[in-house]
Protein backbone atom coordinates (compact mmCIF):
# COMPACT_ATOMS: atom_id res chain seq x y z
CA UNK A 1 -52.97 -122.67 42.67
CA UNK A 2 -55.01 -119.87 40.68
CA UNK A 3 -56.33 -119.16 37.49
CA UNK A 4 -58.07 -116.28 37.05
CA UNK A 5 -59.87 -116.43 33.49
CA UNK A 6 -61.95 -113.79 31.26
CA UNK A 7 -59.42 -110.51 31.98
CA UNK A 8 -58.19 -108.31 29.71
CA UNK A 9 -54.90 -106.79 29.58
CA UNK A 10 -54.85 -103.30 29.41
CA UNK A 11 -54.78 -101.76 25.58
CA UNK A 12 -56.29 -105.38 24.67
CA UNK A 13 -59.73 -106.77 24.10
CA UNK A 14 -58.04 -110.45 23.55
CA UNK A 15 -59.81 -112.59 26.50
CA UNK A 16 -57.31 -114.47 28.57
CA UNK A 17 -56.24 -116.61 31.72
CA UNK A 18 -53.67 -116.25 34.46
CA UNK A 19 -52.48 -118.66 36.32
CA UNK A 20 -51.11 -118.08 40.23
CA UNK A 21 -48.53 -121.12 42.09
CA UNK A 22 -46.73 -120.00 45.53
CA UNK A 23 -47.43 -116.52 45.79
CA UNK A 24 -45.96 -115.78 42.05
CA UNK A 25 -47.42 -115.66 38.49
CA UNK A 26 -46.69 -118.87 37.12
CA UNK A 27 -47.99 -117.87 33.30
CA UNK A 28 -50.75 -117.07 31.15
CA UNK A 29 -53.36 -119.26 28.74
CA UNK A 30 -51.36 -122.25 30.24
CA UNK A 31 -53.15 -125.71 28.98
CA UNK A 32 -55.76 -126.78 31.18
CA UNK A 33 -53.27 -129.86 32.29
CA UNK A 34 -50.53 -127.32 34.00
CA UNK A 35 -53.43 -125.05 35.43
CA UNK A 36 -53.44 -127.82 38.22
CA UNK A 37 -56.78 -128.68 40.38
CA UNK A 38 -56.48 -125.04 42.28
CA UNK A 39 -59.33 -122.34 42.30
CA UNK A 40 -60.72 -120.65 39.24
CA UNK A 41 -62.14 -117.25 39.57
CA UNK A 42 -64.11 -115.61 36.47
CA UNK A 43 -63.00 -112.12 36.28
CA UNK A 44 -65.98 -110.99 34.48
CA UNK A 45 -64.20 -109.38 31.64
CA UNK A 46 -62.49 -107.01 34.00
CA UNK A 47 -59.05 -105.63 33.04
CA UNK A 48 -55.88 -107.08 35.00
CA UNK A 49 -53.49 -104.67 36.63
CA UNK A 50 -50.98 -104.78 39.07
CA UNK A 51 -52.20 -103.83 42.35
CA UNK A 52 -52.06 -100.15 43.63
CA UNK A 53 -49.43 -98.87 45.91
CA UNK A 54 -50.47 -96.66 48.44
CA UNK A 55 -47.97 -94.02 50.36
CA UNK A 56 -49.92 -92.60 52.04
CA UNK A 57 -52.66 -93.74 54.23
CA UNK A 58 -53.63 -93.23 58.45
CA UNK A 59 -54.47 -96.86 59.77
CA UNK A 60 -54.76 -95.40 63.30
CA UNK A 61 -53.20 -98.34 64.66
CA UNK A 62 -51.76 -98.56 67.61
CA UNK A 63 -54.27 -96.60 70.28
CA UNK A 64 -56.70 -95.21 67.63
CA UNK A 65 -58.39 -98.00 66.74
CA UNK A 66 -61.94 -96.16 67.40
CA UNK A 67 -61.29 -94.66 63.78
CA UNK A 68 -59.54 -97.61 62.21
CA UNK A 69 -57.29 -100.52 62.30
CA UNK A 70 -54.82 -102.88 60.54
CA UNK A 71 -57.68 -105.12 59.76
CA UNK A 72 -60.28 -102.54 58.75
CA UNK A 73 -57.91 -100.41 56.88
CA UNK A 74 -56.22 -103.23 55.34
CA UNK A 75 -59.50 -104.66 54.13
CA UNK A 76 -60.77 -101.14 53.21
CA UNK A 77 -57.20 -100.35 50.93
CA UNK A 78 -57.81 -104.21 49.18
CA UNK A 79 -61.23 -103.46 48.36
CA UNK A 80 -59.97 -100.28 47.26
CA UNK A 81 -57.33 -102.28 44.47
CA UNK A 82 -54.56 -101.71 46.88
CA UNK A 83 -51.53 -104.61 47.12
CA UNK A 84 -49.28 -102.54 49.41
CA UNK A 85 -50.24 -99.58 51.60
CA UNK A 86 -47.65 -97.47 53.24
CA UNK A 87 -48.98 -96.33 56.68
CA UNK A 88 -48.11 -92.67 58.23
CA UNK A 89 -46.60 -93.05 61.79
CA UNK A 90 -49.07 -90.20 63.96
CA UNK A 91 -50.36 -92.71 66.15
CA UNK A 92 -51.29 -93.33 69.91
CA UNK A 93 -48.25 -94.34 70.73
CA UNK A 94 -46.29 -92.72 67.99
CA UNK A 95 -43.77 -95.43 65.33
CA UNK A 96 -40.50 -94.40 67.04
CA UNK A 97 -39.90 -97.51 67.96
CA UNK A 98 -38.66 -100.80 66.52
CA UNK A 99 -40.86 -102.75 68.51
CA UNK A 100 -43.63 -101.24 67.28
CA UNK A 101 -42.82 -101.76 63.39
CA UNK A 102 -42.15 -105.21 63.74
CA UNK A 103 -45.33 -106.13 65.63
CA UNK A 104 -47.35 -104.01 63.09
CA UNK A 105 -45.69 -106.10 59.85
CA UNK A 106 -46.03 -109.31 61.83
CA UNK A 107 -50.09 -108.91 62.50
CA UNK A 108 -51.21 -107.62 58.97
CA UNK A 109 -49.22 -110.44 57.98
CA UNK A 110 -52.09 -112.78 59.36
CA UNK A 111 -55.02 -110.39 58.51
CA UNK A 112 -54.88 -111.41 54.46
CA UNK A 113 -55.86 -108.39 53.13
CA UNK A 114 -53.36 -105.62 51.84
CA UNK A 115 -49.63 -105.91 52.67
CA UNK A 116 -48.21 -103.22 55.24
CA UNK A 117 -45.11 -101.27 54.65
CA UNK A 118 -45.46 -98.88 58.17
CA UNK A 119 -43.95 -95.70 58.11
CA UNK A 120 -41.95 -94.79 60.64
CA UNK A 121 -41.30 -91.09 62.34
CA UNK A 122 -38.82 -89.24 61.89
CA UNK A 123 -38.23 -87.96 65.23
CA UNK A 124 -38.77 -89.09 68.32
CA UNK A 125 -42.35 -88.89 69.42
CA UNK A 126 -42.77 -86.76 66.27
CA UNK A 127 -41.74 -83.72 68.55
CA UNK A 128 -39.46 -82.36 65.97
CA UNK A 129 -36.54 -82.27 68.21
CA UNK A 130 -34.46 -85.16 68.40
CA UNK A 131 -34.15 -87.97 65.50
CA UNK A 132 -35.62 -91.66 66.35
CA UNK A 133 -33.36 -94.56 65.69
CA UNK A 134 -33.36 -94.29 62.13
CA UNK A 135 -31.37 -97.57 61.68
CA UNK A 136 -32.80 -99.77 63.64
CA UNK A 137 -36.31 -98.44 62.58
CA UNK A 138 -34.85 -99.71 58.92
CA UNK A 139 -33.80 -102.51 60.52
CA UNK A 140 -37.56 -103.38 61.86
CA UNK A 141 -39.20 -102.91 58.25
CA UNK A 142 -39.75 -99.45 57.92
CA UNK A 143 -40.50 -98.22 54.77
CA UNK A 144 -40.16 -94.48 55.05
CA UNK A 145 -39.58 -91.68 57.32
CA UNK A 146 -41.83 -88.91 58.33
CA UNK A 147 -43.52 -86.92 60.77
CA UNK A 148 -46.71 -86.87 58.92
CA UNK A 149 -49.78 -84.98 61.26
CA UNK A 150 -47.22 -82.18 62.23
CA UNK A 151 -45.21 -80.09 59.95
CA UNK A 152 -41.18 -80.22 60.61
CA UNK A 153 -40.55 -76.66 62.31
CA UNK A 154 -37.15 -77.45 63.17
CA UNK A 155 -34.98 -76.49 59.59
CA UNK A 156 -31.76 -78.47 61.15
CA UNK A 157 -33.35 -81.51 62.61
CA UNK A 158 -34.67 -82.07 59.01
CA UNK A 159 -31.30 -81.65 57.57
CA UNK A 160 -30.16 -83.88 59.92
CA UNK A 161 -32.48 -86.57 59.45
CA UNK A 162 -32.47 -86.56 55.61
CA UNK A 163 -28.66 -86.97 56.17
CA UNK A 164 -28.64 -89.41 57.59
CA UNK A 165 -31.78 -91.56 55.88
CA UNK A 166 -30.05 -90.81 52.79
CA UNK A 167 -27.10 -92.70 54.14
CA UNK A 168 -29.52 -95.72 54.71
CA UNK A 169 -31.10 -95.05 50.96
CA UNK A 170 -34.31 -94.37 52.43
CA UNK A 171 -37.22 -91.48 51.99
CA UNK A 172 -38.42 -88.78 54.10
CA UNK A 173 -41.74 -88.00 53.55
CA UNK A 174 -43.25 -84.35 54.45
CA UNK A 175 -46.14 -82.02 55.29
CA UNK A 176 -45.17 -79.40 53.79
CA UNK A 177 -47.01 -76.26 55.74
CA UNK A 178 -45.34 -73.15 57.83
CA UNK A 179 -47.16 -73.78 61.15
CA UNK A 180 -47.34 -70.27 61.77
CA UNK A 181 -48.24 -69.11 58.41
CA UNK A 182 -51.31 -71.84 58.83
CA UNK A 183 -51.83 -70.61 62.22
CA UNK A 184 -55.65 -71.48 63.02
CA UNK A 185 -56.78 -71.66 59.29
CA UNK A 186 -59.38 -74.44 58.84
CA UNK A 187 -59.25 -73.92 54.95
CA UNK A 188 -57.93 -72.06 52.48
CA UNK A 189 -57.00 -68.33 53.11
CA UNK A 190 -59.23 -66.56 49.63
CA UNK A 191 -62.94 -65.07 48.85
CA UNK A 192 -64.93 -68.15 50.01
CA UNK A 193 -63.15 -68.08 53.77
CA UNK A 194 -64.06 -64.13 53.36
CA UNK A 195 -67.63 -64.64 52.65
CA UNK A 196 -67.93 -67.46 55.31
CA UNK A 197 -66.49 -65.43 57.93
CA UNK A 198 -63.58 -68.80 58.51
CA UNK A 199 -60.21 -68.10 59.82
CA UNK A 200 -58.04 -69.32 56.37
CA UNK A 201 -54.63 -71.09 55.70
CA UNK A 202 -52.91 -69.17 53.09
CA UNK A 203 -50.91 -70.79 49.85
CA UNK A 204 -48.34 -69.46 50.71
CA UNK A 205 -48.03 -71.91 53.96
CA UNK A 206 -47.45 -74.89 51.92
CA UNK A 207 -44.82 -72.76 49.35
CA UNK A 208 -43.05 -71.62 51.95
CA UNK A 209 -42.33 -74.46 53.64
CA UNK A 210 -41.57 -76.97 49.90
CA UNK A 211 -39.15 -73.68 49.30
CA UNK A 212 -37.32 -73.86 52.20
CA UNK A 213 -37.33 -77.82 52.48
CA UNK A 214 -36.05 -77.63 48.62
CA UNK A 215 -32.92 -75.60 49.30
CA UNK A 216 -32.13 -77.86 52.08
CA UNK A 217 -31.95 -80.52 49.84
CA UNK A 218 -29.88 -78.64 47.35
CA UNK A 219 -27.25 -77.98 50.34
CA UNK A 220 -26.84 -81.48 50.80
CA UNK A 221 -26.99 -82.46 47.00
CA UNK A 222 -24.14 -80.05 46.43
CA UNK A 223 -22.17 -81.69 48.89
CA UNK A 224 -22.80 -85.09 46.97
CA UNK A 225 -25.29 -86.39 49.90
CA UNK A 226 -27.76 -88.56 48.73
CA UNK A 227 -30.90 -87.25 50.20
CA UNK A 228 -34.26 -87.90 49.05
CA UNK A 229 -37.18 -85.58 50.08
CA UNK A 230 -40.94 -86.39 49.27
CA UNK A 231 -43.60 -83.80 49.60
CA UNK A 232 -46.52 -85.32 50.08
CA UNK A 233 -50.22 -83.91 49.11
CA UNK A 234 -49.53 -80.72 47.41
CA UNK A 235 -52.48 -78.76 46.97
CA UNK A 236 -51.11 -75.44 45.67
CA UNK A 237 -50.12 -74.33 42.37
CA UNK A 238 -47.03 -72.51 43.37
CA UNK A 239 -46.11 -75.45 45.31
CA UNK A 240 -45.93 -76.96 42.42
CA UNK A 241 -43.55 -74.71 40.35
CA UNK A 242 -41.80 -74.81 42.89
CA UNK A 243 -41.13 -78.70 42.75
CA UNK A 244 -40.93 -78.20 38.99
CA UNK A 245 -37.86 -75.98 39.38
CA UNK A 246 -36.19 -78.36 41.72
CA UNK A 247 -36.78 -81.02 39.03
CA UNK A 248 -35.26 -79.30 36.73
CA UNK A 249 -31.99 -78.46 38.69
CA UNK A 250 -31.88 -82.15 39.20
CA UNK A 251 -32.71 -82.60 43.05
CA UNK A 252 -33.91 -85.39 44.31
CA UNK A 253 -37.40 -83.98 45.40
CA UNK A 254 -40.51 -86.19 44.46
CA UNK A 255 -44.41 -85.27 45.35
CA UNK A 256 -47.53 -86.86 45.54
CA UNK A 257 -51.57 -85.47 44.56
CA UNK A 258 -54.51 -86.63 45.98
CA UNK A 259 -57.75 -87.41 44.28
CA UNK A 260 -59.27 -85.09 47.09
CA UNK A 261 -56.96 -82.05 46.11
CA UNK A 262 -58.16 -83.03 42.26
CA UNK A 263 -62.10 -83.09 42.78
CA UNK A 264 -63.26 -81.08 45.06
CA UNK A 265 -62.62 -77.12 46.37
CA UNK A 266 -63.08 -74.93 48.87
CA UNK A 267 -65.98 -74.13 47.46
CA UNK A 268 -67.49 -77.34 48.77
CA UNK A 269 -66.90 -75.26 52.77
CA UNK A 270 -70.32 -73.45 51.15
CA UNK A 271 -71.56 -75.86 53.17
CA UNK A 272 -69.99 -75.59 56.71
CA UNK A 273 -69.58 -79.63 56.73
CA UNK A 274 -66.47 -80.63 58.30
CA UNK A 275 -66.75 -83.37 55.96
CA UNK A 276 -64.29 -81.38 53.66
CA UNK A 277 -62.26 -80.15 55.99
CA UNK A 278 -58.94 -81.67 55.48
CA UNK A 279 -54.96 -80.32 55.32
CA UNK A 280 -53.70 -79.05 53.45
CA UNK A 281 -56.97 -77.53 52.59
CA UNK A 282 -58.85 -77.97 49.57
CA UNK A 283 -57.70 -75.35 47.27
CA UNK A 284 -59.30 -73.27 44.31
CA UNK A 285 -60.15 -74.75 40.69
CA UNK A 286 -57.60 -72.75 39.30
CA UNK A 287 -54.97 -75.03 42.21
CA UNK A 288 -56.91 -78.40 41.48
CA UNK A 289 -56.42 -77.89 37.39
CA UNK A 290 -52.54 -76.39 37.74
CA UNK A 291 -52.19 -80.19 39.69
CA UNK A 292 -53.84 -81.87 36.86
CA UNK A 293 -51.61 -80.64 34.50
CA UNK A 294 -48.92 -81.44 37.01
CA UNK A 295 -49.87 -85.26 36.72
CA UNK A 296 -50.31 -84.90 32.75
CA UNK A 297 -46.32 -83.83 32.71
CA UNK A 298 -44.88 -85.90 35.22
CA UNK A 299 -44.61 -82.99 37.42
CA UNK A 300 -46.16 -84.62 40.00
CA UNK A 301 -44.95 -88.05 40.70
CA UNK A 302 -47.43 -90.38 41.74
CA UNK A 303 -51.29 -90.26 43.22
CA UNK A 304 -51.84 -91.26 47.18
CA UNK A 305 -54.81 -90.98 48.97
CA UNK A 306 -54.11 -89.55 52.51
CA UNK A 307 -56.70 -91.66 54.00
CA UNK A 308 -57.14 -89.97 56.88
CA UNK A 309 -60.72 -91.73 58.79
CA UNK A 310 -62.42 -90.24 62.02
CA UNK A 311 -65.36 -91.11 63.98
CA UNK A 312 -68.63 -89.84 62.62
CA UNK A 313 -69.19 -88.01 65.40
CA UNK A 314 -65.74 -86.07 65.39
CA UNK A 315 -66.49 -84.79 61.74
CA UNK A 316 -70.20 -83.40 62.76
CA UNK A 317 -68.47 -80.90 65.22
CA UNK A 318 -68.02 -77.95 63.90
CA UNK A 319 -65.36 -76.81 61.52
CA UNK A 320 -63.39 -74.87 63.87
CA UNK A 321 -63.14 -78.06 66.18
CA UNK A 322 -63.32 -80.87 63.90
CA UNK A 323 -60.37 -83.02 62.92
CA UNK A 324 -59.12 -82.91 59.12
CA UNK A 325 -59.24 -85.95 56.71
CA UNK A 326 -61.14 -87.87 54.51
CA UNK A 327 -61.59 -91.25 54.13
CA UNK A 328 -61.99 -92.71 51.15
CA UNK A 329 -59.18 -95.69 50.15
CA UNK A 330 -61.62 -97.85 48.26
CA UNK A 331 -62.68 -95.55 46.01
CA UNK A 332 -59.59 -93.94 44.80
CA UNK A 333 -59.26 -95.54 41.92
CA UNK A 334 -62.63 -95.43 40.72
CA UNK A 335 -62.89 -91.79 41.55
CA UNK A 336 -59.60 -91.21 39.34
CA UNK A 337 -60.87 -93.35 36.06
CA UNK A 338 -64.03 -91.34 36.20
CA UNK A 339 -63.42 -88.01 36.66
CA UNK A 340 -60.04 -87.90 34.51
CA UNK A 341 -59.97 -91.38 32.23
CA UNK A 342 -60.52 -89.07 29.23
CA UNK A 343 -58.26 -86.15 30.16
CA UNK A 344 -55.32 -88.93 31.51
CA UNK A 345 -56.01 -91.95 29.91
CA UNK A 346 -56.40 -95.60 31.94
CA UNK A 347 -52.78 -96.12 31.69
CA UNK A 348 -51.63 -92.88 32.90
CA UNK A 349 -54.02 -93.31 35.73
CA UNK A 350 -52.67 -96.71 36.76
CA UNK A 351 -49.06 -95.89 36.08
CA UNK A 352 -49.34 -93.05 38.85
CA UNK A 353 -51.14 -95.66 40.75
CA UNK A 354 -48.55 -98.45 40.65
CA UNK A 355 -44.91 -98.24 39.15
CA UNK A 356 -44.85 -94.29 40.24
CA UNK A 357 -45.16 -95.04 43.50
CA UNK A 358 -42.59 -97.58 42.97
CA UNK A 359 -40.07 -95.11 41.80
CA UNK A 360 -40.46 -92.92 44.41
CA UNK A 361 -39.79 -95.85 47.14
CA UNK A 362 -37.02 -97.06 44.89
CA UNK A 363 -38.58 -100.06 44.70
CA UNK A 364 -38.75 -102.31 41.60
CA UNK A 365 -42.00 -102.07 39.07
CA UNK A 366 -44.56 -104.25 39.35
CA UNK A 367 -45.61 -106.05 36.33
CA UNK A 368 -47.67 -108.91 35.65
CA UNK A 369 -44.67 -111.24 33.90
CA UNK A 370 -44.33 -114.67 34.49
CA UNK A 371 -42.36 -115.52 37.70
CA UNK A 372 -43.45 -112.18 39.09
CA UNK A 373 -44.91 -111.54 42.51
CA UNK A 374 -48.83 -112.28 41.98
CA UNK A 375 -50.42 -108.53 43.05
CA UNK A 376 -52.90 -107.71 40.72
CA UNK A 377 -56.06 -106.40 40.27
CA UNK A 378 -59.24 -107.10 38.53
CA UNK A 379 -61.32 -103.59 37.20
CA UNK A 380 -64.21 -103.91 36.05
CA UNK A 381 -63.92 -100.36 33.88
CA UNK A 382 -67.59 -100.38 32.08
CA UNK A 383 -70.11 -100.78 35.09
CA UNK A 384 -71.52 -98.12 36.87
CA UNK A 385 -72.62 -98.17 40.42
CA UNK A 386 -73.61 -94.91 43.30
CA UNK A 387 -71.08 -94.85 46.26
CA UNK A 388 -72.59 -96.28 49.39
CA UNK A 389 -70.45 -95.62 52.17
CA UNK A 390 -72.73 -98.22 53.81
CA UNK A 391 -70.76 -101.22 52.19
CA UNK A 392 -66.96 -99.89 52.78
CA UNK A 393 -64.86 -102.00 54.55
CA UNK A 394 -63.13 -98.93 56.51
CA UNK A 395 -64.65 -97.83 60.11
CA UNK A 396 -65.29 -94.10 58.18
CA UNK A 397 -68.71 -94.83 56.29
CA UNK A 398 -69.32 -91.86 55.39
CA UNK A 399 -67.59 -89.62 52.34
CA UNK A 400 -67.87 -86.61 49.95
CA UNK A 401 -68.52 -88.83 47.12
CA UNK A 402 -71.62 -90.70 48.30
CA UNK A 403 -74.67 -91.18 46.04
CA UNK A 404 -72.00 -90.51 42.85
CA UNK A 405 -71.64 -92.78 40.12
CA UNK A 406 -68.25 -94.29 39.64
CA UNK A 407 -67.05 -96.82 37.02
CA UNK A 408 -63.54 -98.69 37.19
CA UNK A 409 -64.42 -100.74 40.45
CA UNK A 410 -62.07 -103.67 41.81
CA UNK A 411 -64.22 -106.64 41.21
CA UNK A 412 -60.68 -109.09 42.68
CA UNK A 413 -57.54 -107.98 44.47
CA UNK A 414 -54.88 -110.70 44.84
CA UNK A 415 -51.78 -110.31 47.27
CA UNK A 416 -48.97 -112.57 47.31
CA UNK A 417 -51.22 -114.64 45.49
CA UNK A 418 -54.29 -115.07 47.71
CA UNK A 419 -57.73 -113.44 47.52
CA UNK A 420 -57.57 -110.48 49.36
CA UNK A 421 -60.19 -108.93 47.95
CA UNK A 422 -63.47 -110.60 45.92
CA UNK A 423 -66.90 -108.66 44.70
């Protein structure tokens, strides 16, 4: 047993206690005699939350453990306020395979630090070409499909495969970018590649592709097929009216942001650090406010990060040769509150943090009620501290946001109702 005392609810400045019992919330301000002889943690008049859902996030595990792993990711996404992290399939060897989900589930199980909810691809090998086992992947655990670290060039095979996930009432998940409109662009196709003399990967890579992926989906809703496409990290605005129509025809087409997309631009390439090379790329201010307003209006559905870590050494190459990604799961949150807590408000923020990504899974909203699974976070939403990519718990030390002051940091994480997380 739990209790977790001095937290605030959210909205409230009323000082209170929670109590945790067998993985579950067993109340709040119970009398010291039903609080039991268990652990209690001060929360240092931090604000309670469920814990943040995660969709999208490279754990590099199996065969890429030289960039990350279950137990450094894991640890990393906890730290980061994370209760559940949803982890993309691009891996050495590739999550085609049953085996492969169950033996991921069954070793973050042990690690005590976020729960997993692996991805699994959507073809076999991720080739594009022929669908994996899409049942018995369900079967295994899998929580999604997608062939996330390759766009899907083949138009049918997609149709195909959201045919038949929607018959198993599951999501497919997409990188939405024409290949050969992207071609060799290492970021994004406008003055600044110009200036820098960089080859560039045009908007209309990422368009293209959510429009055609779109009016496959409205095929197969016409025909009363209930398929259910996610476009993950938009970084365009015409992307995003493009979504926005869809929406408003009624398809079931969902999309995510990412704090990266939000808060930095290809500006930053000024530099010629592959530290901010990432894809899609970043995009102009005029793309990262359009996405703003996109999470203001529900527009876009829910915040993920796209943690994406690499060897120090692989980002100092050059930007031609370097890998995309950034790293940067524990921060997420605080990044968010800071930059935007005025403009979106500490419940928006969380909401697109937590029960959006709920929706878009289909899964049920967390909340912090009584008999309720015990995920929650502690954020402490008034102190201010420099990031020090010395301290994170992921492999990546090392991020565009280091030396900046953040406020809204986890200060406890708790996952099934253990500690998975403690300042």
């Amino acid at each position: 047993m739990i209790t977790i005392t001095n937290i605030k609810r959210v909205g409230s400045e009323k000082t209170e206690s929670v109590t945790i019992e067998g993985g579950l919330i067993k109340g709040w301000n119970l009398p010291t005699d039903q609080q039991g002889e268990g652990q209690v943690i001060d929360g240092q008049g931090g604000t309670v939350a469920p814990a943040l859902i995660e969709l999208h996030a490279h754990l590099r595990e199996p065969g890429q453990t030289e960039k990350e792993d279950l137990s450094s990711g894991l640890a990393a996404a906890a730290a980061g306020g994370y209760g559940t992290v949803v982890s993309m399939p691009n891996t050495s060897p590739v999550v085609d395979d049953p085996a492969i989900v169950r033996t991921l589930i069954e070793k973050a199980a042990g690690l005590g630090f976020a729960r997993l909810r692996p991805a699994a691809a959507l073809t076999k090998g991720q080739k594009g070409e022929e669908l994996a086992e899409l049942t018995y992947l369900k079967e295994a655990g899998a929580a999604m499909f997608t062939d996330d670290g390759h766009t899907n060039e083949n138009a049918r095979t997609l149709r195909l495969g959201l045919e038949t996930a929607g018959s198993l009432g599951m999501v497919i998940s997409v990188h939405a970018e024409d290949a050969s409109l992207r071609a060799d662009g290492v970021m994004n196709e406008g003055p600044v590649s110009e200036a820098l003399g960089l080859p560039g990967n045009p908007a209309a890579a990422e368009a293209a592709r959510v429009a055609r992926d779109i009016e496959i989906v409205a095929g197969l809703h016409a025909q009363g097929v209930p398929a259910r496409l996610h476009i993950q990290h938009l970084s365009t605005a015409r992307a995003l009216d493009l979504v926005r129509a869809a929406k408003a025809q009624g398809l079931p087409v969902t999309c995510e942001a990412c704090p990266h997309h939000l808060t930095l631009t290809d500006e930053a390439l000024r530099s010629f650090d592959a530290i901010y090379k990432v894809a899609p790329p970043l995009r102009t201010q005029a793309d990262a406010d359009h996405l703003l307003e996109g999470l203001r209006d529900g527009s876009v559905d829910c915040l993920a990060t796209d943690h994406a870590p690499h060897t120090r050494a692989e980002k100092e190459r050059d930007l031609l040769d370097a890998p995309s990604g950034i790293a940067y799961i524990e921060l997420a949150f605080p990044l968010m509150y800071t930059r935007f807590g005025e403009t979106l408000g500490l419940e928006r923020i969380l909401d697109l943090m937590t029960a959006a990504p709920a929706r878009v899974m289909g899964w049920a909203a967390p909340t912090l009620d009584a008999g309720q699974k015990a995920d929650l976070v502690i954020l402490d939403l008034t102190t201010e501290r420099p990031v020090n990519p010395a301290e994170f718990r992921s492999k990546a030390k090392f991020t565009p946001w280091a030396g900046e002051t953040l406020k809204g940091w986890p200060v406890l994480t708790v996952v099934d109702g253990k500690v998975a997380f403690q300042r």
